[in-house]
Protein backbone atom coordinates (compact mmCIF):
# COMPACT_ATOMS: atom_id res chain seq x y z
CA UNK A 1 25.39 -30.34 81.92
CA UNK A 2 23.74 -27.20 83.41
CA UNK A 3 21.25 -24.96 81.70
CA UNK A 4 24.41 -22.50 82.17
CA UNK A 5 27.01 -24.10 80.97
CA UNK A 6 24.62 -24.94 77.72
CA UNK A 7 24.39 -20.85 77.24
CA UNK A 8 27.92 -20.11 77.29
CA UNK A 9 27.50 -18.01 80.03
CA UNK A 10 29.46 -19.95 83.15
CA UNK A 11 32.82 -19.90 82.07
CA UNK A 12 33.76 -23.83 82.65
CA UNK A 13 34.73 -25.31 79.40
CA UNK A 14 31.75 -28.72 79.55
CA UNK A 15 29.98 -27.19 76.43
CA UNK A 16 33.06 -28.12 74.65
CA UNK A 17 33.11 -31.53 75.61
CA UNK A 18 29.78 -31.79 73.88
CA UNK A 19 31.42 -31.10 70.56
CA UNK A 20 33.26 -33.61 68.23
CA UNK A 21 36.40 -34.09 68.76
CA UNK A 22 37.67 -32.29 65.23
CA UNK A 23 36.07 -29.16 66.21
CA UNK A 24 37.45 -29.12 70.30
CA UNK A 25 41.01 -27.69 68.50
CA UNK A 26 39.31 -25.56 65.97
CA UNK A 27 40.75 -21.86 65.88
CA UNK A 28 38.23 -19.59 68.47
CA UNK A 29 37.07 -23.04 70.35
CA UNK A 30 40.16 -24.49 71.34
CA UNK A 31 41.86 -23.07 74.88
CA UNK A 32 43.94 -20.19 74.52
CA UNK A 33 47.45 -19.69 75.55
CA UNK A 34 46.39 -19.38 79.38
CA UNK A 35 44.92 -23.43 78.92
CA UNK A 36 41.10 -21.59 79.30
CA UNK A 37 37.91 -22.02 76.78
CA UNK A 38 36.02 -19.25 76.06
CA UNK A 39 32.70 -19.09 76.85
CA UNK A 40 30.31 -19.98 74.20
CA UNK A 41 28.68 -16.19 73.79
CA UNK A 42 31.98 -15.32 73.04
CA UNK A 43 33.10 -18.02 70.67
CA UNK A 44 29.59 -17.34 68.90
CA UNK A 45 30.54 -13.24 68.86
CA UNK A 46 33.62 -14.03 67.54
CA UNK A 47 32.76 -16.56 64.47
CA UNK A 48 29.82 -13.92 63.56
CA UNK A 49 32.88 -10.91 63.45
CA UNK A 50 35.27 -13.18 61.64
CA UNK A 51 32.36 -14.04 59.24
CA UNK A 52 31.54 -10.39 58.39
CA UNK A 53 35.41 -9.85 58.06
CA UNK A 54 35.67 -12.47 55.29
CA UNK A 55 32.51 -10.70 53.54
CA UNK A 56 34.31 -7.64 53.15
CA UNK A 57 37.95 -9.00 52.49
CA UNK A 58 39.43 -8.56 48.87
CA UNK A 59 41.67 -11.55 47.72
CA UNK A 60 44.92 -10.79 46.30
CA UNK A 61 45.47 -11.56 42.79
CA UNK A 62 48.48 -14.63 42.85
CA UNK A 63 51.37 -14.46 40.72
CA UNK A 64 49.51 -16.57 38.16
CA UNK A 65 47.20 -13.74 37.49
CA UNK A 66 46.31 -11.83 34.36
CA UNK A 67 45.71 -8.38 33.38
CA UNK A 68 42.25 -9.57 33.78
CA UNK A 69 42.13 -10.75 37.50
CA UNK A 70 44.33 -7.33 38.52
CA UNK A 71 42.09 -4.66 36.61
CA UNK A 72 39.30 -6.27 38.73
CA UNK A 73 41.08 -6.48 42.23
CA UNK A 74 42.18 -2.90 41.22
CA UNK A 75 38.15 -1.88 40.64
CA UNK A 76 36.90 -3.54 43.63
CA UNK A 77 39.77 -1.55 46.06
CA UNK A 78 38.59 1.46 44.46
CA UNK A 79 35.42 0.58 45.21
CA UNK A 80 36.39 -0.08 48.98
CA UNK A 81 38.56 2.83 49.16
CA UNK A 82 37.21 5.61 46.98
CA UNK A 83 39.58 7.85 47.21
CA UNK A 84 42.87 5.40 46.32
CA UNK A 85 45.09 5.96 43.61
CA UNK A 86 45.79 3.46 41.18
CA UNK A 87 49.44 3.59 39.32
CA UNK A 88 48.55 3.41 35.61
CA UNK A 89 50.39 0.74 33.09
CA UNK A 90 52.89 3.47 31.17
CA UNK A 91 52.34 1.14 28.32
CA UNK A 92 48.90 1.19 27.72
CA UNK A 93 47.35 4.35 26.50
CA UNK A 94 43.88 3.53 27.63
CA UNK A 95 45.04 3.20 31.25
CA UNK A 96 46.64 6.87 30.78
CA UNK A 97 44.11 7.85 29.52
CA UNK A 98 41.52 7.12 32.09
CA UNK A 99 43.95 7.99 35.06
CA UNK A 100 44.74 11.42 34.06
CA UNK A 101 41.15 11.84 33.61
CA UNK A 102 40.70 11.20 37.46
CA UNK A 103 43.26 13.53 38.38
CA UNK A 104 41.67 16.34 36.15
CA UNK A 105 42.28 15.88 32.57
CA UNK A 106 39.46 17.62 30.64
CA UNK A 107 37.71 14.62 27.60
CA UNK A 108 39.28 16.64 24.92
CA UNK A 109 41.60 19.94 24.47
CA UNK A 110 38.56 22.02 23.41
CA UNK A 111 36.79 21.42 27.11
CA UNK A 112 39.72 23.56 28.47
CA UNK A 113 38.29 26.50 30.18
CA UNK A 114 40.51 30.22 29.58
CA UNK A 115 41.26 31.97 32.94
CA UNK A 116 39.62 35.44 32.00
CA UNK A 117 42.38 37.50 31.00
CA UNK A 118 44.78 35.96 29.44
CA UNK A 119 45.63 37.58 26.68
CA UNK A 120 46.08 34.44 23.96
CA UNK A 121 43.18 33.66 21.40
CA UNK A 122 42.22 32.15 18.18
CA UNK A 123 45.00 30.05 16.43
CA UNK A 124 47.93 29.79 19.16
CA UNK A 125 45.36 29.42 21.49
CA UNK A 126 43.99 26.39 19.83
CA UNK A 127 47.49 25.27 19.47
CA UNK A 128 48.38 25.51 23.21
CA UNK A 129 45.13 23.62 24.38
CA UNK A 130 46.41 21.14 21.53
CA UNK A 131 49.74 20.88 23.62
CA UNK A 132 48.09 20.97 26.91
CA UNK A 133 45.42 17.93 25.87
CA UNK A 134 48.94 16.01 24.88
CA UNK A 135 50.70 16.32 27.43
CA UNK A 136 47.99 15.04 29.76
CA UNK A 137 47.56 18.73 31.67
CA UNK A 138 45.15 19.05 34.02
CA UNK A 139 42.34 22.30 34.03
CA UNK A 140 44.54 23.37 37.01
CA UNK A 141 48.40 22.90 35.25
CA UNK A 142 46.83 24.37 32.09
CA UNK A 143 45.22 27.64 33.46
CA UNK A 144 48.84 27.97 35.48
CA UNK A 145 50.60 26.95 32.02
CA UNK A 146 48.61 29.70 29.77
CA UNK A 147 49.14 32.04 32.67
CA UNK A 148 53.04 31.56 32.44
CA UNK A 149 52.67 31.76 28.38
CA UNK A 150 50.95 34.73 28.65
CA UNK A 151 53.35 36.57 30.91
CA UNK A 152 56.49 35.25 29.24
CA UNK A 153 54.97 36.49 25.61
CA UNK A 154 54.19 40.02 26.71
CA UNK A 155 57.66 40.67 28.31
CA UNK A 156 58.92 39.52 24.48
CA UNK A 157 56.34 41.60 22.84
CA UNK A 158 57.41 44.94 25.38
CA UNK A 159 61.45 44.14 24.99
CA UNK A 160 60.61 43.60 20.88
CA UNK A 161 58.22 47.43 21.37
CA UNK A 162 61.24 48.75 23.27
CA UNK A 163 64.24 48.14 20.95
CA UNK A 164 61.63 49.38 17.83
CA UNK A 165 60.95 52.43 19.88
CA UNK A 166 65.00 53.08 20.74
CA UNK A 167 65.32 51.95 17.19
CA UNK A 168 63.64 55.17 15.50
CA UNK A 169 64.54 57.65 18.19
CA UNK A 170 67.86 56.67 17.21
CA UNK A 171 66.79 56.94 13.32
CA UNK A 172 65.16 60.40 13.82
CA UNK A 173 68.64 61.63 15.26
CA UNK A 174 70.35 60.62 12.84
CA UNK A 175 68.43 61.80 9.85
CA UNK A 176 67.44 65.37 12.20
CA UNK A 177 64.84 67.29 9.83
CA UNK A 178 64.74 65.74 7.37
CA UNK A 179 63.42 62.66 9.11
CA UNK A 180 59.52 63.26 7.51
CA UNK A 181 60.81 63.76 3.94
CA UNK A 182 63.06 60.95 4.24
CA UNK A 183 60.03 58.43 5.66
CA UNK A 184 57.70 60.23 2.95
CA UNK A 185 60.26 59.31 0.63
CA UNK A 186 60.12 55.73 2.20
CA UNK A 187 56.52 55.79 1.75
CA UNK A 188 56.18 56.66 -1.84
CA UNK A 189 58.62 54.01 -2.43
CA UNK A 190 56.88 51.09 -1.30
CA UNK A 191 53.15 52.22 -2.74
CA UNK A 192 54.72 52.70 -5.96
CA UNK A 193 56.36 49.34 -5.84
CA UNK A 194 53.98 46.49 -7.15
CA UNK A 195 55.68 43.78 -5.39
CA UNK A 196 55.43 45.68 -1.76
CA UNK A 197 54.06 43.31 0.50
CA UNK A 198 51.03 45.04 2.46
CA UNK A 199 52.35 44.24 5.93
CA UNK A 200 55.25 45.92 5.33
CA UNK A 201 53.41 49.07 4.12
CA UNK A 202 51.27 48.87 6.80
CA UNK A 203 54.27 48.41 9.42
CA UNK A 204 55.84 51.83 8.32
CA UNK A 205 52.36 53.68 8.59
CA UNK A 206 52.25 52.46 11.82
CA UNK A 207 55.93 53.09 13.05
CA UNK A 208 56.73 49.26 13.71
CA UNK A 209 58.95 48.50 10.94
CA UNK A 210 62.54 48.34 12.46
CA UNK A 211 64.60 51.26 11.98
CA UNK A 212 67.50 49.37 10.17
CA UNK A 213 64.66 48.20 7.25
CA UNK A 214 63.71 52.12 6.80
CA UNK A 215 67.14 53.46 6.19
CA UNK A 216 67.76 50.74 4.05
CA UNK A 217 64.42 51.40 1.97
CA UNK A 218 65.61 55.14 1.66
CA UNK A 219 69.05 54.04 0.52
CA UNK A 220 67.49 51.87 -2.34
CA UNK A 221 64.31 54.74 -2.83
CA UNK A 222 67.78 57.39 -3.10
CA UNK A 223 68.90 54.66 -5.52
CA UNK A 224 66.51 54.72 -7.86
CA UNK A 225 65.59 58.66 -7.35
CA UNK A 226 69.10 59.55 -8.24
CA UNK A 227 68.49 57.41 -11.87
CA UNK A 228 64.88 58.36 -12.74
CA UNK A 229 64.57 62.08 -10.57
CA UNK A 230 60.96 60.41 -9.33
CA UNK A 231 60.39 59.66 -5.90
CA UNK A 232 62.65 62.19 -4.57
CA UNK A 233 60.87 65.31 -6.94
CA UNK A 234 57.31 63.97 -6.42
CA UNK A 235 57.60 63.49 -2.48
CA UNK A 236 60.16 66.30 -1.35
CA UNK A 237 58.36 69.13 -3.80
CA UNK A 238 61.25 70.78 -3.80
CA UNK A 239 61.84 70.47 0.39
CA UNK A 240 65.27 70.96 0.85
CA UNK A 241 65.81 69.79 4.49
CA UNK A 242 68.49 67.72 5.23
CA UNK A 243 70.01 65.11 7.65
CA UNK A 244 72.66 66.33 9.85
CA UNK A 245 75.63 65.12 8.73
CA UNK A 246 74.89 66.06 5.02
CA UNK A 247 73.59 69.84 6.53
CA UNK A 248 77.10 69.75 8.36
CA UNK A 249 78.99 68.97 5.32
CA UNK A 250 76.96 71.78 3.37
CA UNK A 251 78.05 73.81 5.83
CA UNK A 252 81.22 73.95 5.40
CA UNK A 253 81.58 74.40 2.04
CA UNK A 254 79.01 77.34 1.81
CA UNK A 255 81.98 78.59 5.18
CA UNK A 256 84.69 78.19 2.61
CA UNK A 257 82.58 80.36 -0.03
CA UNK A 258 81.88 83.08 2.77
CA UNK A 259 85.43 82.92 4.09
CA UNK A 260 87.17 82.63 0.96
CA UNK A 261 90.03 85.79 0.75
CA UNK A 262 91.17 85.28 -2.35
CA UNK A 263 87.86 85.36 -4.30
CA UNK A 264 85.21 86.56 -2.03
CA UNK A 265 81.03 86.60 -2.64
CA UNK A 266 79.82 89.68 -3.80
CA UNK A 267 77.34 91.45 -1.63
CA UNK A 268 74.04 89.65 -3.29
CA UNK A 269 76.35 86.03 -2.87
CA UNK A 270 76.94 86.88 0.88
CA UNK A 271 73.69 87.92 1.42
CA UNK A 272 72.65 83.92 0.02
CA UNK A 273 75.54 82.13 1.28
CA UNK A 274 74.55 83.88 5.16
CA UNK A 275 70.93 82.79 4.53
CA UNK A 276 71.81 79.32 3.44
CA UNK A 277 74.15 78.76 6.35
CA UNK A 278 71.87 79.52 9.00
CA UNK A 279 69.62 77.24 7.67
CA UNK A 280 72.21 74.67 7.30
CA UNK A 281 73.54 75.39 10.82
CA UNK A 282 69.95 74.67 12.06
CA UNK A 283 69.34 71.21 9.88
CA UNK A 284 73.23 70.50 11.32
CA UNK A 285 72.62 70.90 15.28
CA UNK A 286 68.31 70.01 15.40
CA UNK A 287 68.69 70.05 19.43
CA UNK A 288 70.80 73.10 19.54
């Protein structure tokens, strides 16, 4: 055999013959489909590639396998392929856990960060973070989330300010000029009253209690007024400005007086009755 032929570099196949016979039909020695033998650089090249392929091959776990054997094959593809994802077990909370924590989770709800802005603290925020840390959020879903929350509870809080604000413009109508007394009377009512809760005081000083609550609080402060003579005298000093539709009534019975033919005011009576009905005619029509 030629120094050639010993190097692999001739092409005839005689450095095969020079093998045992077990290894003339191993895979990469034996002939290929064409009936040739590779030369021997080439059977060498290939062996060393096939080598450094089996180095860096993972085995796949066999149906036999336990949790075990498939968290590590699972590790050593992620260690392979960094960026792979790995479907968690949905029945084990430690593999949840750790997942969402790759995708974004924050450790715990307090490590949420606040987009600047929004408009939510103390308790309910605590509260939402609590929700957000549950339900697995990421810093990403959560900042969208409290954004959402944020938006959502101010159109409430402006519809809730808009029917209180239609609420009293409708009160102050009805009730015309006499509207202050009437809330003063309100007022009195509830800082005389032991049992008046502060928020509710507070509410009416600050014109957010609903209008239906005020005219019910004058209805029960008339109430008791009308059996004691209390709130009404020490609030009203004497004011005697009315709502419309009690000025409008007034009115026509001091008309009846003025107009009356069979027993008609005196001069001095007129001269009241005139006064009395042009004040009545302006508590009666307030936007006249």
């Amino acid at each position: 055999m030629s120094d050639e032929n010993n190097q692999g570099g001739g092409g005839d196949d005689n450095w095969v013959a020079t093998l045992p016979e077990a290894l003339r039909s191993a895979p990469f020695i034996k002939p290929g489909e064409d009936g040739k033998v590779k030369p021997m650089d080439q059977v060498l090249a290939d062996l060393t590639n096939a080598a450094q392929h089996m180095g860096n091959s993972i085995r796949m776990p066999g149906p036999d396998a336990g949790a075990d054997d498939i968290k590590a094959f699972q590790q050593k593809v992620m260690e392979k392929i960094p960026g792979l994802m790995v479907t968690p077990n949905m029945e084990d909370a430690d593999s949840m856990s750790a997942t969402f924590g790759k995708l974004g989770r924050p450790e715990s709800a307090d490590s949420y960060k606040v987009p600047e802005g929004a408009g939510i603290e103390g308790e309910q925020l605590g509260q939402l973070k609590a929700i957000a840390h549950k339900a697995n959020l990421t810093q990403g879903q959560f900042a969208e989330y409290l954004s959402s929350f944020s938006t959502a509870n101010k159109s409430v809080f402006d519809q809730a300010q808009l029917k209180q604000e239609e609420g009293m413009a409708a009160l102050k109508g009805e009730w015309g000029t006499a509207f202050d007394d009437r809330l003063g009377q309100v007022t009195s009512f509830l800082k005389t009253n032991s049992a008046t809760p502060d928020h509710v005081l507070q509410s009416l000083q600050q014109g957010n209690l609903p209008a239906d609550q005020v005219r019910w609080l004058h209805s029960l402060a008339e109430a008791i007024s009308n059996e004691d003579g209390q709130f009404h005298k020490q609030e009203n000093n004497g004011s005697d400005k009315l709502a419309p539709d009690e000025a409008l009534s007034q009115l026509g019975e001091v008309e009846k007086r003025i107009f009356n033919r069979e027993q008609p005011p005196t001069a001095d009576e007129l001269k009241v009755l005139t006064d009395k009905r042009m004040k009545l005619m302006r508590m009666a029509y307030p936007q006249g």
